[in-house]
Each structure stands twice: as structure tokens, then as C-alpha cells.
N, C-alpha and C. Protein backbone atom coordinates (compact mmCIF):
# COMPACT_ATOMS: atom_id res chain seq x y z
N UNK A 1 187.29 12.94 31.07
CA UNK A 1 187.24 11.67 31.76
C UNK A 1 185.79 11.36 32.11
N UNK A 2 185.50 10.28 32.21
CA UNK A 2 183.95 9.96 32.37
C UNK A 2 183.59 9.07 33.73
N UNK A 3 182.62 9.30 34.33
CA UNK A 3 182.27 8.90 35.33
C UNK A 3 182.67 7.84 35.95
N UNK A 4 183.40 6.51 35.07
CA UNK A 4 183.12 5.66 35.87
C UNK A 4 184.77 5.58 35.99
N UNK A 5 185.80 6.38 35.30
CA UNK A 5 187.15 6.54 35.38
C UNK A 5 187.44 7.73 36.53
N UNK A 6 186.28 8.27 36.79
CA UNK A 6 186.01 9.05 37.99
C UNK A 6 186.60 8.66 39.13
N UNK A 7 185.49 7.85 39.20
CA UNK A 7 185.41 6.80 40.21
C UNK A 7 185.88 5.84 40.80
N UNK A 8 187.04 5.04 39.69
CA UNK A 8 188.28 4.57 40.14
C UNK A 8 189.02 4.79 40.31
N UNK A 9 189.01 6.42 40.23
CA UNK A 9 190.60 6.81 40.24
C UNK A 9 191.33 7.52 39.59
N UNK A 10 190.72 7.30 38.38
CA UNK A 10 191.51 7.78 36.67
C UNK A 10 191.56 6.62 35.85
N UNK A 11 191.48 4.90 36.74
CA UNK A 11 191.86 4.46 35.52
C UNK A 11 190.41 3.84 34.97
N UNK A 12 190.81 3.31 33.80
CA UNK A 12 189.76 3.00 33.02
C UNK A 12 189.20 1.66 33.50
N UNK A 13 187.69 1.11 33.24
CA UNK A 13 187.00 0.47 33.70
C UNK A 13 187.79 -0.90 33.28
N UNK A 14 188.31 -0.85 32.22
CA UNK A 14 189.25 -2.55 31.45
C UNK A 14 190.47 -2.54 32.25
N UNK A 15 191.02 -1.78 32.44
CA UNK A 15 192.21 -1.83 32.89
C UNK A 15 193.09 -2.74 33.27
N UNK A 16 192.29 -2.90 34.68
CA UNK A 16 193.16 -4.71 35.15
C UNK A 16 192.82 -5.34 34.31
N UNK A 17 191.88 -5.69 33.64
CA UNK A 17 192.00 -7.06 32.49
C UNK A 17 192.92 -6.85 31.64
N UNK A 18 193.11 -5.15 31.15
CA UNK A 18 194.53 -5.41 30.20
C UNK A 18 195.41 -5.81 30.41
N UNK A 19 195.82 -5.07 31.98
CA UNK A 19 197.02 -5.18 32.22
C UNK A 19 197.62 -7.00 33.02
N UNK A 20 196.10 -7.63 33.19
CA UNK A 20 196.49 -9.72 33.54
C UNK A 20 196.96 -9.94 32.45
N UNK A 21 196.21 -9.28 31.00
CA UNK A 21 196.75 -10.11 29.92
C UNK A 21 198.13 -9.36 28.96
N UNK A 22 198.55 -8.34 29.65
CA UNK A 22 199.47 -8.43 29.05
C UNK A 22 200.83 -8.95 29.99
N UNK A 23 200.38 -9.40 31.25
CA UNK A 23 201.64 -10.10 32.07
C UNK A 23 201.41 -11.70 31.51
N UNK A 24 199.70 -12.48 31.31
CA UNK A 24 199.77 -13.27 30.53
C UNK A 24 200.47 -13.54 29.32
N UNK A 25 200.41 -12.66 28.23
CA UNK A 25 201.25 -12.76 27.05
C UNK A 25 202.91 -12.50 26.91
N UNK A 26 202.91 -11.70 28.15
CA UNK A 26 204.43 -11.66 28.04
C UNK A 26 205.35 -13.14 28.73
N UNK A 27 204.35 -13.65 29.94
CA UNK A 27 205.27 -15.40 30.08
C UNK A 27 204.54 -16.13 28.97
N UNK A 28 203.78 -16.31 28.02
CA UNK A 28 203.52 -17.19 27.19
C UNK A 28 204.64 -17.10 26.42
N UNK A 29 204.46 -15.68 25.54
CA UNK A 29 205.76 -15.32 24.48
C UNK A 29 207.00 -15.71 25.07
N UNK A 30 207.48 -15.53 25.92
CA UNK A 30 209.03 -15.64 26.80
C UNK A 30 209.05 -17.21 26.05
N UNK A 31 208.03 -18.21 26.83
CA UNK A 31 208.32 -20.11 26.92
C UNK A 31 208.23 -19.91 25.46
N UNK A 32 207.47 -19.55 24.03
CA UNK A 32 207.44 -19.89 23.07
C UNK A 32 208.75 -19.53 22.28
N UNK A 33 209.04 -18.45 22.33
CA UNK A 33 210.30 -17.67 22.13
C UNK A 33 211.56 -18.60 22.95
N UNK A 34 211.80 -19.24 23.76
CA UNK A 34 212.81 -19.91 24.58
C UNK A 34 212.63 -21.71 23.76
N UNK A 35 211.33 -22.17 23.54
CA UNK A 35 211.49 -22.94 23.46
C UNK A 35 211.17 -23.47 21.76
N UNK A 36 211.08 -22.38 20.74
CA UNK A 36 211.19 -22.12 19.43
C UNK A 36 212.70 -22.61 19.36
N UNK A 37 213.46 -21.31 20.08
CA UNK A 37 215.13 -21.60 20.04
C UNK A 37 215.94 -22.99 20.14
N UNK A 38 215.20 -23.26 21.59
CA UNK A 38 215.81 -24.33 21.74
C UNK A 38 215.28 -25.38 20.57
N UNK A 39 214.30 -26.04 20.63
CA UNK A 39 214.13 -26.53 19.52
C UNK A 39 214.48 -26.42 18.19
N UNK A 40 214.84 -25.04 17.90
CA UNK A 40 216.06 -24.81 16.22
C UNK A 40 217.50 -25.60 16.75
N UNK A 41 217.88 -24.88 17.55
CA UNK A 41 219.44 -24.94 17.85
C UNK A 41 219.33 -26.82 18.49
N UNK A 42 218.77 -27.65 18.97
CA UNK A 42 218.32 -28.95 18.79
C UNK A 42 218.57 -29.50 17.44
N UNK A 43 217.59 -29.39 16.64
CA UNK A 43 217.81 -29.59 15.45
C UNK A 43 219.02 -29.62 14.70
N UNK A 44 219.52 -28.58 14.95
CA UNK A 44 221.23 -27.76 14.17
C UNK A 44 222.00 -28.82 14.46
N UNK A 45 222.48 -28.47 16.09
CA UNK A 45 223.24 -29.77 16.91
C UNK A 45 223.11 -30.92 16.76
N UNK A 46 222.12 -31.09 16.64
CA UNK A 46 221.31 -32.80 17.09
C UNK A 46 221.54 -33.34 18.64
N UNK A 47 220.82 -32.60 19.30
CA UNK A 47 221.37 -32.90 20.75
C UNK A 47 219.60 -33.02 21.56
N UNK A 48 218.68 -33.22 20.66
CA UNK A 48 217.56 -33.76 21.23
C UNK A 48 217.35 -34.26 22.70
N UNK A 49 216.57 -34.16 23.07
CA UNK A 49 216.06 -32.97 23.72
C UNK A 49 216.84 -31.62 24.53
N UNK A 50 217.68 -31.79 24.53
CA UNK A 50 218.47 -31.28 25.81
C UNK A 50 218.26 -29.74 25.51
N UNK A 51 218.93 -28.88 24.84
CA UNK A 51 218.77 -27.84 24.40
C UNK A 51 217.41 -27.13 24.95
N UNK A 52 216.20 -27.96 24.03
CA UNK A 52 214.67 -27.50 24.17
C UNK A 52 214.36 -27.38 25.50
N UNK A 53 215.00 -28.45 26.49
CA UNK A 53 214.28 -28.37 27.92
C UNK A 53 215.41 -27.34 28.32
N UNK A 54 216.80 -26.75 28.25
CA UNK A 54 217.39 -25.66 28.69
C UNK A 54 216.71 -24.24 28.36
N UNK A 55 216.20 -24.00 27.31
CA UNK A 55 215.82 -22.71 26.46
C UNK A 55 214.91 -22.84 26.84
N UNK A 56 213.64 -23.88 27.49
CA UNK A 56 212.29 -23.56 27.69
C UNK A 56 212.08 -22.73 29.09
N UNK A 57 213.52 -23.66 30.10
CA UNK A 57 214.11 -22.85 31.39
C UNK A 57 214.27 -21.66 31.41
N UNK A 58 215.10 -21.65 30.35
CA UNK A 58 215.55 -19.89 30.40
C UNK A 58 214.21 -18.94 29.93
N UNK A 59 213.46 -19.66 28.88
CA UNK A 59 211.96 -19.17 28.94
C UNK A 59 211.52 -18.29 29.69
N UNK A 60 210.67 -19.49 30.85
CA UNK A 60 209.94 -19.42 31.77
C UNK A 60 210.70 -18.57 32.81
N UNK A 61 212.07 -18.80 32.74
CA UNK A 61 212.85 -17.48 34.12
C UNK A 61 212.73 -16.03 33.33
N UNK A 62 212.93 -16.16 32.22
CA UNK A 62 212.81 -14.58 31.50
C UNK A 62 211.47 -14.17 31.56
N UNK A 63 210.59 -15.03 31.06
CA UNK A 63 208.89 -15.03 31.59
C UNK A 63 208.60 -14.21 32.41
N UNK A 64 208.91 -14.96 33.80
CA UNK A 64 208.34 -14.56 35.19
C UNK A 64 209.03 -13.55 35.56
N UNK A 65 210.47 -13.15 35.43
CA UNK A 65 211.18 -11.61 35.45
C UNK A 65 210.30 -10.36 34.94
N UNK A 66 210.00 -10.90 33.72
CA UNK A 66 209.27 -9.85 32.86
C UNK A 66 208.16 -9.17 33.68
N UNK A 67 207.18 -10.73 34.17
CA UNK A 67 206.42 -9.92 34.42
C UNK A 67 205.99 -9.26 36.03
N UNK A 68 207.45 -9.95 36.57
CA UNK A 68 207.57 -9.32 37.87
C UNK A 68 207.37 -7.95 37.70
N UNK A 69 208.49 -7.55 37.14
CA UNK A 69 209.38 -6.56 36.44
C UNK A 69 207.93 -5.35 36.28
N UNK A 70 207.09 -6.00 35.73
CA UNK A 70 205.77 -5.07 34.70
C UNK A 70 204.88 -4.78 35.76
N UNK A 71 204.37 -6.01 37.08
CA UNK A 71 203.72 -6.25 37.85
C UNK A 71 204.21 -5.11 39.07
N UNK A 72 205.68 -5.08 39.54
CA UNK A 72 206.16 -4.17 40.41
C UNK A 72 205.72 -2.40 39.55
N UNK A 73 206.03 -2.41 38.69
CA UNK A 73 205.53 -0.70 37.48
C UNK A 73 204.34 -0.48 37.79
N UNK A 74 203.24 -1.60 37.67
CA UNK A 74 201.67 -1.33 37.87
C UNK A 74 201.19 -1.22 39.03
N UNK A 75 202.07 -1.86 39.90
CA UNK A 75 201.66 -1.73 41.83
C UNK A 75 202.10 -0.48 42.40
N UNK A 76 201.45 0.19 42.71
CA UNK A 76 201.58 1.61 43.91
C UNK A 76 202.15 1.01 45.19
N UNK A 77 202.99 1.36 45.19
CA UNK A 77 203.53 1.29 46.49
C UNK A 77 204.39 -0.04 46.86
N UNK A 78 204.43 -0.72 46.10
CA UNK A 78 205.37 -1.67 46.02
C UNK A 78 206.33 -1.61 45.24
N UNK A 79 207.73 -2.20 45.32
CA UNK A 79 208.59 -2.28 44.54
C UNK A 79 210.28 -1.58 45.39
N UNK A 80 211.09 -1.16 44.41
CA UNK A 80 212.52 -0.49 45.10
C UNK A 80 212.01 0.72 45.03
N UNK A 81 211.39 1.43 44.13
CA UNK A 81 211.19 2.83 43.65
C UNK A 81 210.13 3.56 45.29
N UNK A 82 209.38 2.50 45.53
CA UNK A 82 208.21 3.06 46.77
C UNK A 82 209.37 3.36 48.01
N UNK A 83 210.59 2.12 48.12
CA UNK A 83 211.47 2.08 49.30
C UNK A 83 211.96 3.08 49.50
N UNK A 84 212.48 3.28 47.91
CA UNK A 84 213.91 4.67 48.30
C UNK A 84 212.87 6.03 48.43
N UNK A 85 211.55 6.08 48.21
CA UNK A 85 210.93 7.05 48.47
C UNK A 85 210.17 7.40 49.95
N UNK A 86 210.10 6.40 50.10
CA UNK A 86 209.82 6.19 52.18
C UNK A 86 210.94 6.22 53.08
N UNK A 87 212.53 5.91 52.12
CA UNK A 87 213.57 6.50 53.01
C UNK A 87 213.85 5.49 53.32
N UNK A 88 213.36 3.91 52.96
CA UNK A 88 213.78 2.77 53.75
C UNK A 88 215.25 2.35 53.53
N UNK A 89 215.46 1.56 55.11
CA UNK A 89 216.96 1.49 55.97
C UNK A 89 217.65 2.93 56.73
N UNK A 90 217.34 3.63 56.34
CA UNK A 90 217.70 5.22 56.98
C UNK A 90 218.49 5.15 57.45
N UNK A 91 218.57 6.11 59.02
CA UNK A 91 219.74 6.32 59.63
C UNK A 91 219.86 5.39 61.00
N UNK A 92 220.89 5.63 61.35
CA UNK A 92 220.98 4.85 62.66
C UNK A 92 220.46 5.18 63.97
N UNK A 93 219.76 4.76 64.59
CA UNK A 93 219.40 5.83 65.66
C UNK A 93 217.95 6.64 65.81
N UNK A 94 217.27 6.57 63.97
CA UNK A 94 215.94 7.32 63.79
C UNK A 94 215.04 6.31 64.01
N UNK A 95 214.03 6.80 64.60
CA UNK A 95 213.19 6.24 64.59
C UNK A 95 211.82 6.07 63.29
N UNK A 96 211.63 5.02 62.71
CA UNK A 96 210.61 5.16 61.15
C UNK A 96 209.14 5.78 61.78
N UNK A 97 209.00 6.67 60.47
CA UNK A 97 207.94 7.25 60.63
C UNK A 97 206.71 6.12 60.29
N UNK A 98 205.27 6.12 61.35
CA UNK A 98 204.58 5.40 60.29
C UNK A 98 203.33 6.34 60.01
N UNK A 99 202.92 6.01 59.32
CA UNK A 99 202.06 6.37 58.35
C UNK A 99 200.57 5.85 58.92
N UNK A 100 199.92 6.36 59.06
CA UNK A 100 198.33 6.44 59.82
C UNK A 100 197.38 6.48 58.73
């Protein structure tokens, strides 16, 4: 490992830029991919526009899941996985530990 992966940590000096652009490419692909479809299955039907503006919806919601989804994996300490590991909701009666 080299000094400056040292120094952050472990990770590498690009890192966050990879990892904006691959939450970038994954909602681009989602709307193009949603709204490719809709626009075939438009066509097929003949139900102009309607379809394209449903599939571009479902897009952009599969989009932003995704890269919730990728965004919660890359964050320390955020997410369900950090909760159930801090014990969060516990027992009745305990008092939460905090953390200093």
C-alpha cells in the first residue's frame, strides 16, 4: 500500500470519484433502460406517450433505489447493517450505551 492510501485509511486516492460515478451511471442507466422500454412497448401498443412517461417513472424509482442501496454499502456506519450491530431498539428498561 502506498503512502497516500496510508493516509486515508486504505482507500485509494480516486476512490470517491469512482464510487459518485458509479451511483451516477447506475440512475442514468436505470431512466435509459426504463425509458428505452417504455418507448418500444409505446410503439408495439400505440399508446404514445403514456407507457414512456410510466417506464421512465419506474426508471428513475429503480435509479434512486439502486443507488441508495450502493450509497448505504459505501457509508460506515449508516444503514440497517450499522443498527442491528449497535443493538438498536433493544430492551425495555436498558439504558443505550453512547459512544464517546
Amino acid at each position: 500500500m502506498d503512502q497516500a492510501a496510508q493516509a486515508t485509511g486504505g482507500a485509494a486516492p480516486g476512490m470517491p470519484l469512482g464510487q459518485a460515478m458509479r451511483l451516477a451511471v447506475e440512475m442514468v442507466s436505470a431512466l435509459l433502460v426504463g425509458g428505452g422500454l417504455g418507448w418500444f412497448l409505446d410503439g408495439w401498443f400505440e399508446t404514445r406517450p403514456w407507457l414512456l412517461v410510466v417506464f421512465l417513472l419506474l426508471g428513475a424509482a429503480a435509479g434512486t433505489l439502486n443507488a441508495y442501496r450502493v450509497a448505504m454499502r459505501l457509508t460506515p456506519g449508516f444503514g440497517p447493517q450499522a443498527d442491528a450491530a449497535e443493538g438498536a431498539g433493544g430492551e425495555v428498561g436498558k439504558k443505550a450505551k453512547i459512544k464517546e
